[in-house]
Protein backbone atom coordinates (compact mmCIF):
# COMPACT_ATOMS: atom_id res chain seq x y z
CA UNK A 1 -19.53 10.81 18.64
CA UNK A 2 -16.41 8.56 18.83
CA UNK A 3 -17.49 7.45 15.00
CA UNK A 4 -17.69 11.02 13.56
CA UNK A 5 -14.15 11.83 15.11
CA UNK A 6 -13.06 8.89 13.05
CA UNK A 7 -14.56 9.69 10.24
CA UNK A 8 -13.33 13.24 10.44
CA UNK A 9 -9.86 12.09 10.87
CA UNK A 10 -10.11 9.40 7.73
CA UNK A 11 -10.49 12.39 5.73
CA UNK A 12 -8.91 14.75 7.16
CA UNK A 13 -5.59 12.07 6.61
CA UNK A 14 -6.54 11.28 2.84
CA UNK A 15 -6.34 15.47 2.31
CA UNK A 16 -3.43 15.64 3.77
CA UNK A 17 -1.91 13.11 1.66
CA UNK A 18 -3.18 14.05 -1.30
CA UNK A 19 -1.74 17.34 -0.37
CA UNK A 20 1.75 15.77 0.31
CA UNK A 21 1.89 13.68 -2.82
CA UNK A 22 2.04 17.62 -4.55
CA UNK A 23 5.29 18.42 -2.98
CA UNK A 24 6.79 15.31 -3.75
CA UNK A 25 8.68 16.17 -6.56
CA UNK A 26 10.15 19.52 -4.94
CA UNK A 27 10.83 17.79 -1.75
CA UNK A 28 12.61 14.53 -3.69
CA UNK A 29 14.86 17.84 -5.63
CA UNK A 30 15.57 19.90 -2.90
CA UNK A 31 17.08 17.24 -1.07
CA UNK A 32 18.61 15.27 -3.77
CA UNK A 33 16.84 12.14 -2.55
CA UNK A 34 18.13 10.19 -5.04
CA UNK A 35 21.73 10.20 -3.76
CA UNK A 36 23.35 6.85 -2.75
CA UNK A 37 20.54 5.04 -4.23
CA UNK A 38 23.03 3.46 -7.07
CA UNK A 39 25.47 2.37 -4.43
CA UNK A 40 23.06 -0.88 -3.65
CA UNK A 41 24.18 -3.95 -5.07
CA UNK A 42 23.65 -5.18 -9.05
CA UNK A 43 20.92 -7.50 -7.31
CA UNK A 44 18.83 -4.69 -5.85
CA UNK A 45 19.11 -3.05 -9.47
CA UNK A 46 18.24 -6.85 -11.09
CA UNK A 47 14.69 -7.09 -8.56
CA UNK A 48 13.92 -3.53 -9.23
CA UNK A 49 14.28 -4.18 -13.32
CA UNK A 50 12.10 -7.19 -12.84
CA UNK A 51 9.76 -5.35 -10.97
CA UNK A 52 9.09 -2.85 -13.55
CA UNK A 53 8.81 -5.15 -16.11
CA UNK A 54 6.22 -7.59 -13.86
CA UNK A 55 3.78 -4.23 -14.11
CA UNK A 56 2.88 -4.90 -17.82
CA UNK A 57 1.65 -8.36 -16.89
CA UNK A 58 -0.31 -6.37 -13.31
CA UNK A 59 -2.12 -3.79 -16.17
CA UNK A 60 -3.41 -6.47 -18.08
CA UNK A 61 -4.75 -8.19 -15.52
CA UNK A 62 -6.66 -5.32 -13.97
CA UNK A 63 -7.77 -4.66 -17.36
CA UNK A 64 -9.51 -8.28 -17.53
CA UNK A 65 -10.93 -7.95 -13.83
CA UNK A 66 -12.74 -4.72 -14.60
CA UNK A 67 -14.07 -6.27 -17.97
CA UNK A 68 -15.45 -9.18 -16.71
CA UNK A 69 -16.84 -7.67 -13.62
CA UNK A 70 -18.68 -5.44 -15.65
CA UNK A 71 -20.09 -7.90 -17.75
CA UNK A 72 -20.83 -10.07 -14.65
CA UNK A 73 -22.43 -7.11 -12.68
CA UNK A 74 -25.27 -7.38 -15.54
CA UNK A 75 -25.47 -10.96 -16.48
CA UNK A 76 -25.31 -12.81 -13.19
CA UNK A 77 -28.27 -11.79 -10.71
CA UNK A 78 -29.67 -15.06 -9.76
CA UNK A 79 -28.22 -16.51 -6.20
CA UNK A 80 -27.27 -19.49 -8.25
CA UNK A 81 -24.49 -17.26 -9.88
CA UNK A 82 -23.45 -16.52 -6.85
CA UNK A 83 -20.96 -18.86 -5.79
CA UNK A 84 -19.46 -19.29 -9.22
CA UNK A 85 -19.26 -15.62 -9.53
CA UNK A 86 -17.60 -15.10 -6.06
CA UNK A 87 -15.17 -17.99 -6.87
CA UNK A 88 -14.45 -16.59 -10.19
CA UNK A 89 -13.38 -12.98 -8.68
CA UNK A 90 -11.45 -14.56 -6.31
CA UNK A 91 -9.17 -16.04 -8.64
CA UNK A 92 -8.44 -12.90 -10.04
CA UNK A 93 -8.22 -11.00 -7.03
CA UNK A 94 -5.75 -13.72 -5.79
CA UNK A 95 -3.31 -13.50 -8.86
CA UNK A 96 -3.70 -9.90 -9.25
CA UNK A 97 -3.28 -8.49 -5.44
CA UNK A 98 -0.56 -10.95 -5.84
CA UNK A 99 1.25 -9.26 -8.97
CA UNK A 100 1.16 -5.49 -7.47
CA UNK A 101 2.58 -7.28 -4.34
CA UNK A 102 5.12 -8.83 -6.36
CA UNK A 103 6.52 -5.87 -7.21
CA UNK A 104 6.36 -4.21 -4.34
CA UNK A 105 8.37 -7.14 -2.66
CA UNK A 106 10.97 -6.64 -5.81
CA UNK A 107 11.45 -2.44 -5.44
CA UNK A 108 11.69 -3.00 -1.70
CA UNK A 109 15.07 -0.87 -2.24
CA UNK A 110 13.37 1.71 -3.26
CA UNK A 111 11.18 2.24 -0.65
CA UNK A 112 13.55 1.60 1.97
CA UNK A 113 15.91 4.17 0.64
CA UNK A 114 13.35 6.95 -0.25
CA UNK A 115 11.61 6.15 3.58
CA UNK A 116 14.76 6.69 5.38
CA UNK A 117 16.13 9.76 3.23
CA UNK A 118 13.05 11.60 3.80
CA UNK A 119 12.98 10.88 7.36
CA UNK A 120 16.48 11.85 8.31
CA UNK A 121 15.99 15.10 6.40
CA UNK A 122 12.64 15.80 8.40
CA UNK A 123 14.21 14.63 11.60
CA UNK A 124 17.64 16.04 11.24
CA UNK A 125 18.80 12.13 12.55
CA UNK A 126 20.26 9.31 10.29
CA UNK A 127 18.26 6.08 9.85
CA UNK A 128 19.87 3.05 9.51
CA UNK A 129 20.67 2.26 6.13
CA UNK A 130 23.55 -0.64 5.94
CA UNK A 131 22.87 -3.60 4.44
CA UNK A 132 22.19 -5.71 7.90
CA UNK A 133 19.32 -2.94 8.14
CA UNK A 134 18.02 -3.44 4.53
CA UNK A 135 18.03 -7.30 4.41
CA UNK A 136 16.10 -7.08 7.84
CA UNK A 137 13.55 -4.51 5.66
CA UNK A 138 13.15 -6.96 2.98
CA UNK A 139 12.71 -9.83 5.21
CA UNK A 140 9.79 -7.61 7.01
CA UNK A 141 8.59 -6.73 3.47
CA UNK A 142 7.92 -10.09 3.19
CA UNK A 143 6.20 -11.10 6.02
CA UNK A 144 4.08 -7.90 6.08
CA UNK A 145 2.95 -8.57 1.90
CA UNK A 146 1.92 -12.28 3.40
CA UNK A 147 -0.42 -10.96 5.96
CA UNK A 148 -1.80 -7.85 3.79
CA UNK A 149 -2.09 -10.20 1.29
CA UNK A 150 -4.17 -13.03 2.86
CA UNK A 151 -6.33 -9.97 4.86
CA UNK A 152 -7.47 -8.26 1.27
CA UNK A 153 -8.30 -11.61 -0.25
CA UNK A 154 -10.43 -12.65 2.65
CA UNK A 155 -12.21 -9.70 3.20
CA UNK A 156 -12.97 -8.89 -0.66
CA UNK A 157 -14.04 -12.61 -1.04
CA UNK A 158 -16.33 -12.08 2.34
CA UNK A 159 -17.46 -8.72 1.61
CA UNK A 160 -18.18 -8.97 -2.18
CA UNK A 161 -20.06 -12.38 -1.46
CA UNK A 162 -22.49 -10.01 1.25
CA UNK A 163 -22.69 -7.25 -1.20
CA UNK A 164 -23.88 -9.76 -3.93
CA UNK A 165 -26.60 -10.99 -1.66
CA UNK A 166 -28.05 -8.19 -0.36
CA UNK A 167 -28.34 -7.38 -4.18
CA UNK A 168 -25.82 -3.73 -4.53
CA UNK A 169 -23.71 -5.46 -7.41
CA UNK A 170 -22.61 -2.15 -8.77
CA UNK A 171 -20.72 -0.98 -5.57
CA UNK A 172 -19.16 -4.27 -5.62
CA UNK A 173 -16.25 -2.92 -7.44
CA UNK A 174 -15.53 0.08 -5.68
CA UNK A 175 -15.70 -1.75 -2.24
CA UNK A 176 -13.38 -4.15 -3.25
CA UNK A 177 -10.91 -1.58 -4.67
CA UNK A 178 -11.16 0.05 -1.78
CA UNK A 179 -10.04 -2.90 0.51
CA UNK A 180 -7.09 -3.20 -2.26
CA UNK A 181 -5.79 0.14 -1.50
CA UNK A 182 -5.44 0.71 2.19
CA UNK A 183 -3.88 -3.17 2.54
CA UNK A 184 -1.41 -1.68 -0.50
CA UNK A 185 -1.21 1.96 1.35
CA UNK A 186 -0.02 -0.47 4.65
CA UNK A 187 2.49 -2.24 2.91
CA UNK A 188 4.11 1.22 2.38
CA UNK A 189 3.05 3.10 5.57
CA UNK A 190 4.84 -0.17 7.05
CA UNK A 191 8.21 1.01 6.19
CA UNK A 192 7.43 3.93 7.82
CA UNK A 193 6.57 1.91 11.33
CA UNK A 194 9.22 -0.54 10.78
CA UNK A 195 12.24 2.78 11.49
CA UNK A 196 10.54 3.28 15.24
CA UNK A 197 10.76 -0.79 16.25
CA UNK A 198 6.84 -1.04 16.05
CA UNK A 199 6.17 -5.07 15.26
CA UNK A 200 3.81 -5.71 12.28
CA UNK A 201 0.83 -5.98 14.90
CA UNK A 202 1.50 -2.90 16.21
CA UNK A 203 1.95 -1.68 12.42
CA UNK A 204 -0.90 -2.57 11.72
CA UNK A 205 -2.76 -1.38 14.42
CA UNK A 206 -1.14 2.09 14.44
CA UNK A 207 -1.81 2.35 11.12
CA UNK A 208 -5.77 1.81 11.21
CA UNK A 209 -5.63 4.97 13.51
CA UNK A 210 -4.41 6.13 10.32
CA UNK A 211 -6.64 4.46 7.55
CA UNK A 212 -7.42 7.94 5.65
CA UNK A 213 -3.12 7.61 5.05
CA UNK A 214 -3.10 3.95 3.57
CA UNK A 215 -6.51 5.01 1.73
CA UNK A 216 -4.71 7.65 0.47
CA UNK A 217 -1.26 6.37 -0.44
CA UNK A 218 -2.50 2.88 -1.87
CA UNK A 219 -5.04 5.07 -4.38
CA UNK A 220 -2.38 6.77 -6.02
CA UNK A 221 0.02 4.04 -5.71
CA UNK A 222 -2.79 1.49 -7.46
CA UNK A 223 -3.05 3.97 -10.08
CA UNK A 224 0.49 4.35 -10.77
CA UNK A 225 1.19 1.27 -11.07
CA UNK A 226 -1.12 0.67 -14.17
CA UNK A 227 1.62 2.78 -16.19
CA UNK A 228 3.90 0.24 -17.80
CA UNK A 229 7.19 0.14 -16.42
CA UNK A 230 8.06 3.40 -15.13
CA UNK A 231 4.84 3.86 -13.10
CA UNK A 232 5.97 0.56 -11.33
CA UNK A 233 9.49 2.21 -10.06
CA UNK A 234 7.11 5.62 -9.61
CA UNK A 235 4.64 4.34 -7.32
CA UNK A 236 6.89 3.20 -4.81
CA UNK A 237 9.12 6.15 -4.82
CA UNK A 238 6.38 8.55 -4.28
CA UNK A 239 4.35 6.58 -1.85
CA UNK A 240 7.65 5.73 0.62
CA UNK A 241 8.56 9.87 0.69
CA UNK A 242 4.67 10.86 0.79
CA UNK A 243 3.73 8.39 3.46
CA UNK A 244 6.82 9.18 5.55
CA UNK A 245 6.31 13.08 5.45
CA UNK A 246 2.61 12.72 6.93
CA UNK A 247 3.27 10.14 8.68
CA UNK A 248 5.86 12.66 10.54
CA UNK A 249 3.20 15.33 10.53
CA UNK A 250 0.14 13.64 11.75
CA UNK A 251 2.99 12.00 14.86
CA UNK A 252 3.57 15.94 15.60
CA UNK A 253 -0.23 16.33 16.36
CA UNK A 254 -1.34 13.11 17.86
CA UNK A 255 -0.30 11.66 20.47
CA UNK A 256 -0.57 7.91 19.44
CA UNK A 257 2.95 7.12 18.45
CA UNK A 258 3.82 5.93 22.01
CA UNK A 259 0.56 3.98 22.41
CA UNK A 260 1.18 1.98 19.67
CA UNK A 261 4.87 1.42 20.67
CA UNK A 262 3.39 -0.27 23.78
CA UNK A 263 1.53 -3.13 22.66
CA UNK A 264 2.29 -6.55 22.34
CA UNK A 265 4.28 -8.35 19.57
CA UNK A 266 2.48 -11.27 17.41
């Protein structure tokens, strides 16, 4: 029973943001979102132009991944493949999860301005936004990229290496893409946890409550960020103002904010 509830609420979460990621654009214009956003510093606008440009390198390299997995899924069925194969994959998933985090380390500004502009218009109450408040941010950003990071590299190595032996090669992929986008959707969601004091273990936590949201937002954010450039300064955008306005609207219905607010730091 407990299992179908779950599963009910994963998708009822990943419709909802779906949903949400439609009004983005009328939601960013009706409340002029944008404004104070130039006011950060020439080195906010320096990491967010590097950022941008760091996607063209990210595109090619998921372009390479899917090739050769593709040609691996047909060539390399004996278990004495297997090692090489999982070892090869990992490489790749190691310096590519590492480019998209890259740049979401680097555009940092933007999601910590877009977050805390949608939230004080939802709320009606100013987040902080000084600069103590958004070197703290990036600091977290940091921190929570190393542990997302390490936990998607792990657990595509672990699972694709079970997949492989049981013999499924061609769900291999999706699995693994999977994994990729709720540990990208957290990253995001984070930002979101970081504005009520939650620690990144209570993040975390909270947020699995909330899987169908990272699901969701790290899909679309994946995607985006295949577009050269301006799908890299995009994806952030869109994913800090979605994820904040369910976020808000799932904490109206469920009564888990103040659960999660009560566990125990790292």
């Amino acid at each position: 029973m407990e299992a179908t509830i779950l599963l009910q609420h994963f998708f009822r979460d990943i419709i909802l943001t779906i949903k949400n990621y439609r009004t983005v654009f009328p939601f960013i214009k009706a409340n002029k979102l944008w404004k104070g956003f130039l006011s950060y510093s020439w080195v906010s606008k320096f990491l967010l132009l590097v950022g941008a440009l760091l996607s063209l390198k990210f595109g090619g390299l998921f372009s390479s991944w899917v090739g050769q997995v593709a040609v691996d899924g047909m060539s390399m069925n004996a278990f004495g493949h297997l090692l090489s194969e999982s070892a090869y994959e990992g490489y790749h998933l190691f310096v590519q999860g590492g480019f998209k985090y890259v740049i979401l380390i680097l555009l940092e500004v933007v999601i910590f301005h877009f977050a805390r502009k949608t939230l004080e218009v939802l709320t009606g109450e100013k987040a902080e936004d000084s600069l103590k408040a958004f070197i703290s941010a990036q600091v977290r950003m940091l921190k929570v990229v190393l542990f997302a990071y390490v936990m998607e590299t792990l657990l595509s190595i672990l699972i694709g290496t079970l997949i492989s032996m049981v013999g499924v090669e061609f769900i291999k992929p999706f699995v693994i893409f999977a994994i990729q986008c709720f540990f990208l959707g957290f990253v995001v969601v984070d930002n979101y946890n970081e504005i009520y004091k939650m620690s990144i273990k209570q993040s975390f936590k909270y947020t699995r409550q909330y899987a169908g949201v990272a699901m969701g937002i790290g899909v679309v954010l994946y995607v985006l960020m295949l577009v050269p450039v301006l799908g890299a300064v995009l994806a952030p955008l869109l994913g800090a103002v979605t994820a904040t306005i369910t976020m808000h609207e799932l904490n109206q219905t469920d009564d888990l904010l103040e659960l999660a607010l009560v566990e125990n730091d790292f």
